[in-house]
Protein backbone atom coordinates (compact mmCIF):
# COMPACT_ATOMS: atom_id res chain seq x y z
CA UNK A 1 0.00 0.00 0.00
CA UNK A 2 1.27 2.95 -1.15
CA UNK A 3 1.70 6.44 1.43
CA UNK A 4 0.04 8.88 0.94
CA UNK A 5 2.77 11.15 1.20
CA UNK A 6 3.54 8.92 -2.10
CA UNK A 7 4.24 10.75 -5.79
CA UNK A 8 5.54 10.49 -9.20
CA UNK A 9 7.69 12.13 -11.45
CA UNK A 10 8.84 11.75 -14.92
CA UNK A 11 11.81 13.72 -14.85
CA UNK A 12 14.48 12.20 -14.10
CA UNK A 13 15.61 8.98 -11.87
CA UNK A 14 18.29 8.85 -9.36
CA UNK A 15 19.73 5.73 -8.32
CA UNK A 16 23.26 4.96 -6.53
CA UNK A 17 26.12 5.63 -9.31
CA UNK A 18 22.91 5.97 -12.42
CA UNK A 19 21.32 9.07 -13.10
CA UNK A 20 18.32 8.65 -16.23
CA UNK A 21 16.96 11.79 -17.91
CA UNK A 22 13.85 11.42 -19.75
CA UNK A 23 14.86 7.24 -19.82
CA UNK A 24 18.51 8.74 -21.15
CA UNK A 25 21.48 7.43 -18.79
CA UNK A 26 23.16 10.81 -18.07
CA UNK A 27 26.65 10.15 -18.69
CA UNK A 28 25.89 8.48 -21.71
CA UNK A 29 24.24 11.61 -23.47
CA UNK A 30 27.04 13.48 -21.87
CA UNK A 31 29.10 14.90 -24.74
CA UNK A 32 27.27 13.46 -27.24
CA UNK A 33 24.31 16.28 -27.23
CA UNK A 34 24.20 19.64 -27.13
CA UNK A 35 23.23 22.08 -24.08
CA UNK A 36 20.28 23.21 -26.31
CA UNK A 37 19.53 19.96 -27.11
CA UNK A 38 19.11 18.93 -23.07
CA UNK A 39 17.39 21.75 -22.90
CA UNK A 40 14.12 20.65 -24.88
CA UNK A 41 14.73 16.69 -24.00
CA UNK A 42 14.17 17.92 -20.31
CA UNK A 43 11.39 20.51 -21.36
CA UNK A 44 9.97 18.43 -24.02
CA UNK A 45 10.58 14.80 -23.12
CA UNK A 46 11.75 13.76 -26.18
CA UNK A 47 15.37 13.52 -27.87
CA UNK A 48 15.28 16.40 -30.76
CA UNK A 49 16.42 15.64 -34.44
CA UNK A 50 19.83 17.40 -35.06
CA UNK A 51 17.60 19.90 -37.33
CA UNK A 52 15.55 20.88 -33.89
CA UNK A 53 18.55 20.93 -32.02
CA UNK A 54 20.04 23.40 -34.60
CA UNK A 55 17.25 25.76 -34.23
CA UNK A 56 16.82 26.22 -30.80
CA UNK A 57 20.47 26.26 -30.17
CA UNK A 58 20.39 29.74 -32.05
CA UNK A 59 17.12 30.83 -30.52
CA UNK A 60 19.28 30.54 -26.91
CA UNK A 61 21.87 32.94 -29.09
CA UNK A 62 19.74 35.42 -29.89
CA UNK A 63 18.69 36.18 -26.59
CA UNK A 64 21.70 35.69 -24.83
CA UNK A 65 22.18 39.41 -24.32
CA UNK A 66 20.51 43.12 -25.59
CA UNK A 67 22.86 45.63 -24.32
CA UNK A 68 23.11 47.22 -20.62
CA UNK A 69 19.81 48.86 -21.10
CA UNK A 70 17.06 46.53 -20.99
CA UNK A 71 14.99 46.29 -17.21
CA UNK A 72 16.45 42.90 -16.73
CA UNK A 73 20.32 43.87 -17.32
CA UNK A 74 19.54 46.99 -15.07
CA UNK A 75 17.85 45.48 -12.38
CA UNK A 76 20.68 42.75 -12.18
CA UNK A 77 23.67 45.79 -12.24
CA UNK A 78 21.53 47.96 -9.52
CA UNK A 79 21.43 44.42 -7.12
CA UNK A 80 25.19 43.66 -8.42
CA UNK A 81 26.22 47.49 -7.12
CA UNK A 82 24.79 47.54 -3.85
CA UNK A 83 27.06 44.07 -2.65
CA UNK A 84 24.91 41.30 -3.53
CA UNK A 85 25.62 38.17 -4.21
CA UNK A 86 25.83 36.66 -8.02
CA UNK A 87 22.31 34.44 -7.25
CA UNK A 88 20.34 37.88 -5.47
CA UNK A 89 21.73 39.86 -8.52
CA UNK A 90 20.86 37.18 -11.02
CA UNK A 91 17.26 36.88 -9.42
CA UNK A 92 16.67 40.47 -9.53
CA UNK A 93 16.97 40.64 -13.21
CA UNK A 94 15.05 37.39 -13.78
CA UNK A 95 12.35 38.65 -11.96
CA UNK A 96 12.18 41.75 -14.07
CA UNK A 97 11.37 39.73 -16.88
CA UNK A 98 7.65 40.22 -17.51
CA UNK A 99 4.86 41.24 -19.46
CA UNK A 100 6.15 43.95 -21.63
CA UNK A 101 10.22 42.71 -21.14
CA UNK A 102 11.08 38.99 -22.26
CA UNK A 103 7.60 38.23 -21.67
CA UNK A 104 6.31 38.69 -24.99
CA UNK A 105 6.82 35.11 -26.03
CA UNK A 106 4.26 33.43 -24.16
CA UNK A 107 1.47 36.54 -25.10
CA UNK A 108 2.31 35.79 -28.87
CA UNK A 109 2.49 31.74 -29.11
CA UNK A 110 -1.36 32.59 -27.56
CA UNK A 111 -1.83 34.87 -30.02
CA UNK A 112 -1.11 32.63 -32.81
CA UNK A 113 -3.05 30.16 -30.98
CA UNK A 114 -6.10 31.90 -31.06
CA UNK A 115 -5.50 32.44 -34.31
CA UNK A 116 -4.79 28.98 -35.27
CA UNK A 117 -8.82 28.10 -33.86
CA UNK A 118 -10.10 30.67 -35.65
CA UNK A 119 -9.04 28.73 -38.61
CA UNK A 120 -10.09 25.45 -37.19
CA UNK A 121 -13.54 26.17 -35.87
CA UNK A 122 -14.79 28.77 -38.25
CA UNK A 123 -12.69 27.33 -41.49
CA UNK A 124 -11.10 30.38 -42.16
CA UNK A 125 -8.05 31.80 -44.47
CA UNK A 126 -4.92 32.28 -42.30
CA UNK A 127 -5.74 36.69 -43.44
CA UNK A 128 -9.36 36.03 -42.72
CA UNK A 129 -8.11 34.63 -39.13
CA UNK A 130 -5.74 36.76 -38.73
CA UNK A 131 -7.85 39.81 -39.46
CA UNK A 132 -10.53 39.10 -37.10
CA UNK A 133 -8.39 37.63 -34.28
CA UNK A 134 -6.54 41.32 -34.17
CA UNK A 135 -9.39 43.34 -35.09
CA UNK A 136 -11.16 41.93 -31.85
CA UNK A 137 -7.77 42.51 -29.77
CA UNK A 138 -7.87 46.14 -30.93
CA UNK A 139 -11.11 46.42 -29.59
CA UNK A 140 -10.05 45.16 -26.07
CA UNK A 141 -7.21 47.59 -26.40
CA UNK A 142 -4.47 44.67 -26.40
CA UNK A 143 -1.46 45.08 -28.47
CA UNK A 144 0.06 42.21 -30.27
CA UNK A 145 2.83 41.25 -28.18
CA UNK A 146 6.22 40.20 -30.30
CA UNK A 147 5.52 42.87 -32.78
CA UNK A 148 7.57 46.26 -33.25
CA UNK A 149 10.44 47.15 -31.03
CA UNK A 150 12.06 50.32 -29.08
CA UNK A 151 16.02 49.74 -31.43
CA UNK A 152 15.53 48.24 -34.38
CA UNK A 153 13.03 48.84 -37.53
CA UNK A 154 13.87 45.26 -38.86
CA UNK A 155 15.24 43.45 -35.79
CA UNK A 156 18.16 40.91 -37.47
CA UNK A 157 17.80 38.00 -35.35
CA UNK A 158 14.22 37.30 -36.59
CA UNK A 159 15.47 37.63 -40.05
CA UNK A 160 17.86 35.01 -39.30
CA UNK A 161 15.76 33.07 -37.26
CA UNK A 162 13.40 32.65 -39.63
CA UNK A 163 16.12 32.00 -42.68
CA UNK A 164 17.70 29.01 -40.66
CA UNK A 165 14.32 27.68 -39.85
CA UNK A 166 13.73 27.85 -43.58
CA UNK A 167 16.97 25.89 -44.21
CA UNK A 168 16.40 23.39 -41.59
CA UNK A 169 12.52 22.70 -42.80
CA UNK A 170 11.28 24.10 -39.74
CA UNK A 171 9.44 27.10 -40.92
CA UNK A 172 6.12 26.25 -41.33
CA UNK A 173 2.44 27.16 -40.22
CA UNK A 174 3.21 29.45 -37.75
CA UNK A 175 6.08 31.67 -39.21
CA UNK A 176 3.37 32.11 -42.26
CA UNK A 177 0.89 33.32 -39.32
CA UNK A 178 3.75 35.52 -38.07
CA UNK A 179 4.31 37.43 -41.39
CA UNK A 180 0.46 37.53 -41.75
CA UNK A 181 0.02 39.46 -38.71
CA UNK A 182 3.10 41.81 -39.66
CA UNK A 183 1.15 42.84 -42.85
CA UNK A 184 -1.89 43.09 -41.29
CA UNK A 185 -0.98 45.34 -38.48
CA UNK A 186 0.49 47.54 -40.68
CA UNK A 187 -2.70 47.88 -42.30
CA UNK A 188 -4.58 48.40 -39.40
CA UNK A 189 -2.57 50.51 -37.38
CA UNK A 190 -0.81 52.50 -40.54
CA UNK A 191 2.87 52.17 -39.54
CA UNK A 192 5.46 49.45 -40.07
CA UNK A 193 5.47 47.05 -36.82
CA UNK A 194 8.08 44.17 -37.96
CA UNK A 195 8.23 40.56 -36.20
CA UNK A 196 10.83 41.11 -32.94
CA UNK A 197 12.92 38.45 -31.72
CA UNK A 198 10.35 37.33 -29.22
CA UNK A 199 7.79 37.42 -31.73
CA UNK A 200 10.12 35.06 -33.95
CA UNK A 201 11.14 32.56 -30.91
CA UNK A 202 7.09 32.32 -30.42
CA UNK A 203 6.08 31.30 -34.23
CA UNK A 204 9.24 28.95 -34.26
CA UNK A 205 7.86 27.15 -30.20
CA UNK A 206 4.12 26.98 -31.23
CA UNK A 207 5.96 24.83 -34.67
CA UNK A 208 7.90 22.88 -32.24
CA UNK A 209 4.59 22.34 -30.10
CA UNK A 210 6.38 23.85 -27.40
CA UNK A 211 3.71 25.23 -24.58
CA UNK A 212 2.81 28.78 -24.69
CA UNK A 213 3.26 28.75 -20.55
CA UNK A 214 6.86 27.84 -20.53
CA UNK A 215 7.51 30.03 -23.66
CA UNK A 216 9.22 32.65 -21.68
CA UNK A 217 11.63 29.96 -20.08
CA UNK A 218 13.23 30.12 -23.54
CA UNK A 219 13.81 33.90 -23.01
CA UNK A 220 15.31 33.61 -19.10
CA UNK A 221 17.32 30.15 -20.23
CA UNK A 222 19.37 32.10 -22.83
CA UNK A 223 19.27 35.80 -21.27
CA UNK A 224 21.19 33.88 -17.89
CA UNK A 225 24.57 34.27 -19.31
CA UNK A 226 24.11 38.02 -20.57
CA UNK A 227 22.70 38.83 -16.94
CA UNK A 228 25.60 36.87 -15.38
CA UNK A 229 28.26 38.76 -17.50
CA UNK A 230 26.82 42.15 -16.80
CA UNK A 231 26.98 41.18 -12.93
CA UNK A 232 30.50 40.37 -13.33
CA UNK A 233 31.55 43.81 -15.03
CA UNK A 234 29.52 45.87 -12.59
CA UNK A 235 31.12 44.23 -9.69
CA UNK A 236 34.28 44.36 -11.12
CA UNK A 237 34.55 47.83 -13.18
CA UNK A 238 31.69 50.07 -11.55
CA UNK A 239 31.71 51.83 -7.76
CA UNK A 240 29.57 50.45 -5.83
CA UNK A 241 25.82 52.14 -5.58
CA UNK A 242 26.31 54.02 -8.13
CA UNK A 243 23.57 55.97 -10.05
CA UNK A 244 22.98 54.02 -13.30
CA UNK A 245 21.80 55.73 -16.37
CA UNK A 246 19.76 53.49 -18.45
CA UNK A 247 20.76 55.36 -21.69
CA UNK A 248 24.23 57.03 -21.63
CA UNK A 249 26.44 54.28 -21.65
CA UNK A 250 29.61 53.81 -24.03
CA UNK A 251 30.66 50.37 -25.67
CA UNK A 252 34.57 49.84 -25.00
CA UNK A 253 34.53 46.88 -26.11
CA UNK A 254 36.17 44.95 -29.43
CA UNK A 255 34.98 46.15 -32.54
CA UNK A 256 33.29 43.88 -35.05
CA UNK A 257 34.27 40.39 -35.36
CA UNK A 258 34.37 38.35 -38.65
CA UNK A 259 32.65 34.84 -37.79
């Protein structure tokens, strides 16, 4: 009889000298699979093809850092500068990701959900879809998050997002739906609001049949590192509780880099 205190898991497995991830021995996956890979067999449960593994290795890259400026980076250099230790620095900016700040992942894979059962249940064009599905979010007064951004007029990691996934055979339903919804917010709001990089990790998870509630892992996963180097150089370069300026700041760093 089991206790109640009793539970399951399907996880991982622990046993003396064998660890099993998703029915993988550890060590034996060790070396022989990418980071990015784990990543999604833990999330996902399933081994990805090398094509998958691809892909969402370079969605982790183009998050991994935006510049001192965004909330996250700021929050995590204001904790760093008052004494705090790496984890209270590194949870500050974590927790800063939100709604309108690495959150905009798990708004738009709903987006294109809701989208994707307009189609179903009311057989509908992807425009026809599309058009009603923001047409009733403009009368709610709810933007479409993933769309338009505060730098850059053509933001070039969706552009290359969206080319890999091409080359790969990944780009399919969704990143249609995503250029849809481009054009037709520029119709409807009369200026140019082009796919962001969150908007381009969302198409690419809803083709992966990722779940829109651990969408924004994707964006904390790969923003970690930035957030841990920009910790490091405030403890190390800046005063300590310092006024930060979320705008004047200089780049010292190396110029441009051939690949």
């Amino acid at each position: 009889m089991m206790s109640d205190l009793h539970w399951k898991t399907g996880i991982s497995r622990v046993k003396p000298n064998k660890i099993m991830l998703r029915g993988y021995p550890l060590d034996k996956i060790m070396g022989e699979i990418s980071f990015s890979q784990a990543i999604y067999l833990v999330l996902k449960g399933e081994m990805p093809s090398p094509e998958i593994g691809r892909l969402v290795d370079a969605i982790f890259v183009s998050s991994i850092d935006h510049g001192a400026g965004p909330p996250s980076a700021l929050a995590a250099r204001t904790v760093a500068s008052t004494g705090s230790e790496l984890n209270s620095s590194l949870a500050a900016g974590i927790l800063a990701v939100s709604r309108y700040h690495g959150g905009a992942i798990e708004e738009a894979m709903k987006m294109f959900h809701c989208i994707n059962d307009r189609m179903n249940s009311g057989k509908k064009d992807l425009p026809e879809a599309v058009r009603g599905e923001l047409e009733e979010m403009r009368s709610r007064k709810k933007r479409a998050s993933g769309f338009g951004h505060r730098v850059h007029t053509q933001d070039p990691r969706t552009a290359r997002l969206f080319g890999l996934a091409r080359e790969l055979n990944l780009a399919g339903h969704y990143v249609n739906m995503a250029l849809e919804v481009e054009k037709e917010l520029e119709k409807q709001t009369g200026k140019a609001l082009p796919i962001n990089v969150d908007g381009a990790i969302a198409a690419l998870l809803c083709g992966l049949d990722i779940p829109p509630e651990i969408g924004n892992a994707f964006f904390m996963i790969a923003r970690t590192p930035g957030l841990v180097a920009q910790i490091h150089e405030e403890k190390n370069r800046m005063r300590p509780m310092r006024k930060i300026h979320p705008e004047d700041i200089e780049y010292d760093g190396p110029g441009e880099r051939k690949v």
